[in-house]
Protein backbone atom coordinates (compact mmCIF):
# COMPACT_ATOMS: atom_id res chain seq x y z
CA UNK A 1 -6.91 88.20 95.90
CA UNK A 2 -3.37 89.45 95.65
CA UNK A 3 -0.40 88.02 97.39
CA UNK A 4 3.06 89.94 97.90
CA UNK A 5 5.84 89.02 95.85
CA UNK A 6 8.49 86.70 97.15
CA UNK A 7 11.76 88.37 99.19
CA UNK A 8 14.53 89.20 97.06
CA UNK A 9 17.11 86.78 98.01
CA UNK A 10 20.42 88.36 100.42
CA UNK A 11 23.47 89.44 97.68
CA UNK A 12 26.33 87.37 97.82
CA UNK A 13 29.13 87.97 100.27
CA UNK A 14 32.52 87.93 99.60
CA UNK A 15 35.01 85.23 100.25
CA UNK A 16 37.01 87.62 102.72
CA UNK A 17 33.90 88.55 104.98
CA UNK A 18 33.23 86.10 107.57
CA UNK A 19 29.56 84.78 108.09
CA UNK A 20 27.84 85.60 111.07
CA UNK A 21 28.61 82.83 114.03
CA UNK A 22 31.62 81.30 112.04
CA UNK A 23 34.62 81.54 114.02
CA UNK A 24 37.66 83.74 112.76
CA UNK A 25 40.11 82.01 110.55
CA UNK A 26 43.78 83.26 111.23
CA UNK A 27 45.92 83.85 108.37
CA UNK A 28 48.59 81.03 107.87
CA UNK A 29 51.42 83.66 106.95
CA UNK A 30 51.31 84.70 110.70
CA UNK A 31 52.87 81.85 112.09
CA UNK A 32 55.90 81.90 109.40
CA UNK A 33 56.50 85.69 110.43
CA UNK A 34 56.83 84.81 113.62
CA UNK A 35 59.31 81.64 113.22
CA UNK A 36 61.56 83.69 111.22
CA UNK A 37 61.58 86.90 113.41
CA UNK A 38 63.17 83.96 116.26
CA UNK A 39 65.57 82.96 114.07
CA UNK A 40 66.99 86.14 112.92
CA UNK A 41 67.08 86.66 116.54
CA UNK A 42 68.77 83.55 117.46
CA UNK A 43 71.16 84.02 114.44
CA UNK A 44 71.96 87.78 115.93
CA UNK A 45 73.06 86.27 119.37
CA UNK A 46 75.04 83.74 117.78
CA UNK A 47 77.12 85.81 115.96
CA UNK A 48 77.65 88.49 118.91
CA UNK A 49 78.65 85.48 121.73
CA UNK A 50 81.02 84.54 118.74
CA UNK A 51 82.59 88.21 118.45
CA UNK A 52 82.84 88.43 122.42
CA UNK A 53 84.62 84.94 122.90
CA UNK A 54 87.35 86.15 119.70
CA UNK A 55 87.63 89.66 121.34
CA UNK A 56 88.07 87.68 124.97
CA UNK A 57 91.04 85.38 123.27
CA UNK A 58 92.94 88.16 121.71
CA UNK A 59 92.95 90.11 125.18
CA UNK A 60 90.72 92.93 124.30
CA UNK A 61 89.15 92.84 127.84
CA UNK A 62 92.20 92.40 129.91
CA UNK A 63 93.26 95.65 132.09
CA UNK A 64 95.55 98.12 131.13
CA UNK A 65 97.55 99.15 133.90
CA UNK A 66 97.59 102.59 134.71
CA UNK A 67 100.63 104.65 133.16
CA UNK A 68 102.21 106.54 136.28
CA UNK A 69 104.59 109.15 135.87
CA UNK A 70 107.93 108.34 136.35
CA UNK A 71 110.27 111.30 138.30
CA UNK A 72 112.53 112.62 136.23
CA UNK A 73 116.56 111.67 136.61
CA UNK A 74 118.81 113.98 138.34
CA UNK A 75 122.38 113.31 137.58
CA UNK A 76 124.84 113.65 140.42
CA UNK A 77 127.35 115.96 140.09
CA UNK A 78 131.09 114.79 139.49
CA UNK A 79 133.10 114.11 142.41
CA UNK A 80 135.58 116.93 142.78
CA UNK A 81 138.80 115.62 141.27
CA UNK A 82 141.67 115.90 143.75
CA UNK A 83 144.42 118.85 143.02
CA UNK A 84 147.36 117.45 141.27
CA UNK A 85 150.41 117.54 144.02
CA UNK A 86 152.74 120.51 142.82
CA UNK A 87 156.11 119.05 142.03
CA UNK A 88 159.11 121.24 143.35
CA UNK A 89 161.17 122.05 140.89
CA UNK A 90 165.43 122.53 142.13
CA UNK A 91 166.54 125.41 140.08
CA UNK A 92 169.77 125.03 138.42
CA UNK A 93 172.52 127.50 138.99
CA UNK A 94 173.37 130.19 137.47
CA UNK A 95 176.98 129.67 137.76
CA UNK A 96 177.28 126.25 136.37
CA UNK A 97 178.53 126.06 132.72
CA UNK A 98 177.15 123.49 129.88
CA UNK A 99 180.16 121.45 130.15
CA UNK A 100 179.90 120.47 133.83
CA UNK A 101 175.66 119.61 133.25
CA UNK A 102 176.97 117.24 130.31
CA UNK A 103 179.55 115.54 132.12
CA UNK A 104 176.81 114.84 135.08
CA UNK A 105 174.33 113.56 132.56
CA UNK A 106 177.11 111.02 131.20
CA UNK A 107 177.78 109.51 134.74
CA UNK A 108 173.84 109.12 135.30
CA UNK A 109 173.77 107.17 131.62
CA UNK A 110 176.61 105.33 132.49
CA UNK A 111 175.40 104.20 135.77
CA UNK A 112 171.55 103.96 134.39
CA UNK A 113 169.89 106.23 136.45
CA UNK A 114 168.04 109.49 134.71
CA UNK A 115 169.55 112.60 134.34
CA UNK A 116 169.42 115.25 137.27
CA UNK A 117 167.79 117.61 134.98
CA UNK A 118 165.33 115.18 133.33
CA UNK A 119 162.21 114.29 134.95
CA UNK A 120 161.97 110.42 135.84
CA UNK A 121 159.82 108.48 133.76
CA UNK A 122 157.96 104.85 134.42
CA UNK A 123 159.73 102.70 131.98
CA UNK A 124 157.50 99.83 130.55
CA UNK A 125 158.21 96.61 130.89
CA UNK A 126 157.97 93.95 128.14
CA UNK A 127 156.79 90.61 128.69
CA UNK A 128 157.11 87.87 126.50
CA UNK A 129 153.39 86.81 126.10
CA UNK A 130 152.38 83.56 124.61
CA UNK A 131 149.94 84.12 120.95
CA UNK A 132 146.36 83.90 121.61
CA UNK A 133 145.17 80.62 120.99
CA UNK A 134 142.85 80.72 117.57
CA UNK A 135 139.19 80.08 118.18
CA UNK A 136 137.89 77.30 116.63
CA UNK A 137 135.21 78.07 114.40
CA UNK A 138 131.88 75.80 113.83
CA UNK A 139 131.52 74.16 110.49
CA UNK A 140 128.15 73.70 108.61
CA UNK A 141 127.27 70.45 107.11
CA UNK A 142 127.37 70.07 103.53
CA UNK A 143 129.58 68.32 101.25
CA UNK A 144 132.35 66.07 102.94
CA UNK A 145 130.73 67.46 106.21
CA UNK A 146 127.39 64.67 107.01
CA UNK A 147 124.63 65.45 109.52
CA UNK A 148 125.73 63.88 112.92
CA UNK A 149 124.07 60.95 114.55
CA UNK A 150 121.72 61.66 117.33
CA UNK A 151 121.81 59.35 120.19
CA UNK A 152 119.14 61.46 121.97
CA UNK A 153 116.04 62.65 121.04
CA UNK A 154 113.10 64.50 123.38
CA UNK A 155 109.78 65.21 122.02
CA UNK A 156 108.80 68.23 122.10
CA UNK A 157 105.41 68.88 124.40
CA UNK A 158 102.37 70.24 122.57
CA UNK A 159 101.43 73.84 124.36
CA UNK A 160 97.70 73.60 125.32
CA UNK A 161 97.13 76.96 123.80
CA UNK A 162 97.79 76.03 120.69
CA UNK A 163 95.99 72.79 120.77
CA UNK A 164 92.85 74.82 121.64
CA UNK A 165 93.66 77.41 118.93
CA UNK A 166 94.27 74.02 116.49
CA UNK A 167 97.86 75.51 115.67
CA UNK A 168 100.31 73.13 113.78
CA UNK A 169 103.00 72.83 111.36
CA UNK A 170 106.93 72.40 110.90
CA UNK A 171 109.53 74.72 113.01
CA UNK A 172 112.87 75.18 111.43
CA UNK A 173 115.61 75.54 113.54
CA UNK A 174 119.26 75.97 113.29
CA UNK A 175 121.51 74.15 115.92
CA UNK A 176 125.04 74.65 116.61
CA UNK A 177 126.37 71.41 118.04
CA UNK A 178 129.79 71.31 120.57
CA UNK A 179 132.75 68.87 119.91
CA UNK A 180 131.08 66.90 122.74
CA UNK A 181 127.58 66.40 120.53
CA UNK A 182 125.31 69.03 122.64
CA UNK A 183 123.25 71.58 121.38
CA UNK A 184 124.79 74.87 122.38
CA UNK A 185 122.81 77.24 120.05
CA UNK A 186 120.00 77.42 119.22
CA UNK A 187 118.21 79.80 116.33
CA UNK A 188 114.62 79.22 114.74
CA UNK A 189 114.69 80.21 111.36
CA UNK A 190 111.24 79.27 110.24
CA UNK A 191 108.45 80.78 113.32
CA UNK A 192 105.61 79.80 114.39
CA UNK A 193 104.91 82.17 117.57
CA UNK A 194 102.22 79.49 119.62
CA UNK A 195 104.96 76.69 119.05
CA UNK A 196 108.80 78.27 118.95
CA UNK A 197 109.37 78.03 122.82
CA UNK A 198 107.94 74.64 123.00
CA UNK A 199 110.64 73.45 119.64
CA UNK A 200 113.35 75.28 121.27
CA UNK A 201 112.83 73.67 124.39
CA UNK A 202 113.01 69.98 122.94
CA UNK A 203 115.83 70.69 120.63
CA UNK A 204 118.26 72.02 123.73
CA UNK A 205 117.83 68.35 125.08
CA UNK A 206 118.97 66.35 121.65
CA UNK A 207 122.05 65.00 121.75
CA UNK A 208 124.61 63.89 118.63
CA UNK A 209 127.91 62.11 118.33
CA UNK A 210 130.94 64.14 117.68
CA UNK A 211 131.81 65.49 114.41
CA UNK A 212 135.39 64.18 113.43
CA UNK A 213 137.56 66.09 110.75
CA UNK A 214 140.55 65.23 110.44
CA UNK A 215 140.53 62.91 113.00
CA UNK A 216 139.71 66.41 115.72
CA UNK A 217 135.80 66.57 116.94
CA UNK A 218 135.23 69.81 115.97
CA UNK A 219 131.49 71.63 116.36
CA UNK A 220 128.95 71.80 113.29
CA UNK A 221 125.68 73.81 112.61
CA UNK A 222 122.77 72.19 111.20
CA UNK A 223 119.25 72.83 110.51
CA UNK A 224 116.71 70.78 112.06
CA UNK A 225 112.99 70.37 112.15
CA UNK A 226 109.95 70.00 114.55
CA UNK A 227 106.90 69.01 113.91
CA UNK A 228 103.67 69.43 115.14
CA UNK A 229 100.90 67.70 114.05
CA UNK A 230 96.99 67.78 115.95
CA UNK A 231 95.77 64.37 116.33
């Protein structure tokens, strides 16, 4: 009696194919993919709110207002200038001889009125005027001239705009002070543009005592400084 030969056994499967029944395994690079895809996404709107609140700052969204076309100038025409009055003229005569229109013109001299036959003229007048008093020049400090005293000093106040923008630093300024110790000029001379108004303003309000030379108050320029420091 024969009996069949045993079944071969099933080949091997690979490692990649599944087994029947067992559940599907998903790969783990899947969920890395998809973190990084949201960050590159979240990165992207970052980086265009950032551009949009720069561009809103520097005005690149406010309006521009409509150009309108001006009409174009007419110039009047010149008032007509009134005619010049004719002046009559007396004609001489014929008859009268060189000798007699001398001897007229030498009583008119003589009792200073203008000849008959010379047209009167406006004479000017001269006035003794007194000399024009000389201006009196400001002096800079240096040397035997010293920096004044102040006796009052303002603080200058920090423009909100530049606080926000995180703007500071020194603002130069040159001052020309009156005989009486205020600042009456006013020139900046090192700029910066978010803080110059607010320097100028504080530096119009400092007051000095007199500059003597000579024993005569007489007005100086000096430079001065402002600074403005974030706290």
């Amino acid at each position: 009696m024969t009996f069949p030969p045993p079944p071969s056994p099933p080949p091997p499967r690979p490692p990649w194919e599944r087994a029947p029944g067992q559940p599907r395994r998903s790969s783990p690079l899947v969920p890395l993919l998809i973190v990084g895809a949201i960050a590159v996404v979240m990165l992207i709107a970052g980086a265009s709110a950032a551009i949009l609140v720069m561009m809103a700052h520097s005005g690149a969204f406010s309006p521009v207002p409509p150009v309108r076309d001006t009409p174009p100038v007419t110039q009047a025409p010149p008032p007509d200038a009134p005619p010049e009055p004719e002046t009559a003229s007396t004609p001489e005569p014929a008859h009268e001889s060189k000798a007699i229109r001398r001897a007229r013109e030498t009583e008119a001299e003589a009792a200073g009125l203008a000849p008959p036959d010379r047209p009167v003229t406006a004479g000017r007048s001269r006035r003794d005027t007194p000399a024009d008093e000389p201006v009196e020049r400001a002096v800079r400090v240096g040397g035997a001239i010293r920096p004044p005293t102040k006796t009052r000093n303002v603080q200058p106040v920090y423009p909100q705009i530049a606080q926000s923008a995180r703007v500071q630093g020194i603002v130069i300024i040159e001052a020309t002070i009156d005989r009486g110790g205020k600042v009456s000029e006013t020139r900046v001379l090192r700029s910066i543009p978010l803080l110059d108004q607010a320097a100028l303003d504080a530096v119009r309000k400092w007051e000095y005592e007199p500059t003597l030379l000579n024993g005569v108050a007489v007005p100086v320029i000096m430079t001065v400084t402002v600074n403005f420091t974030l706290n």
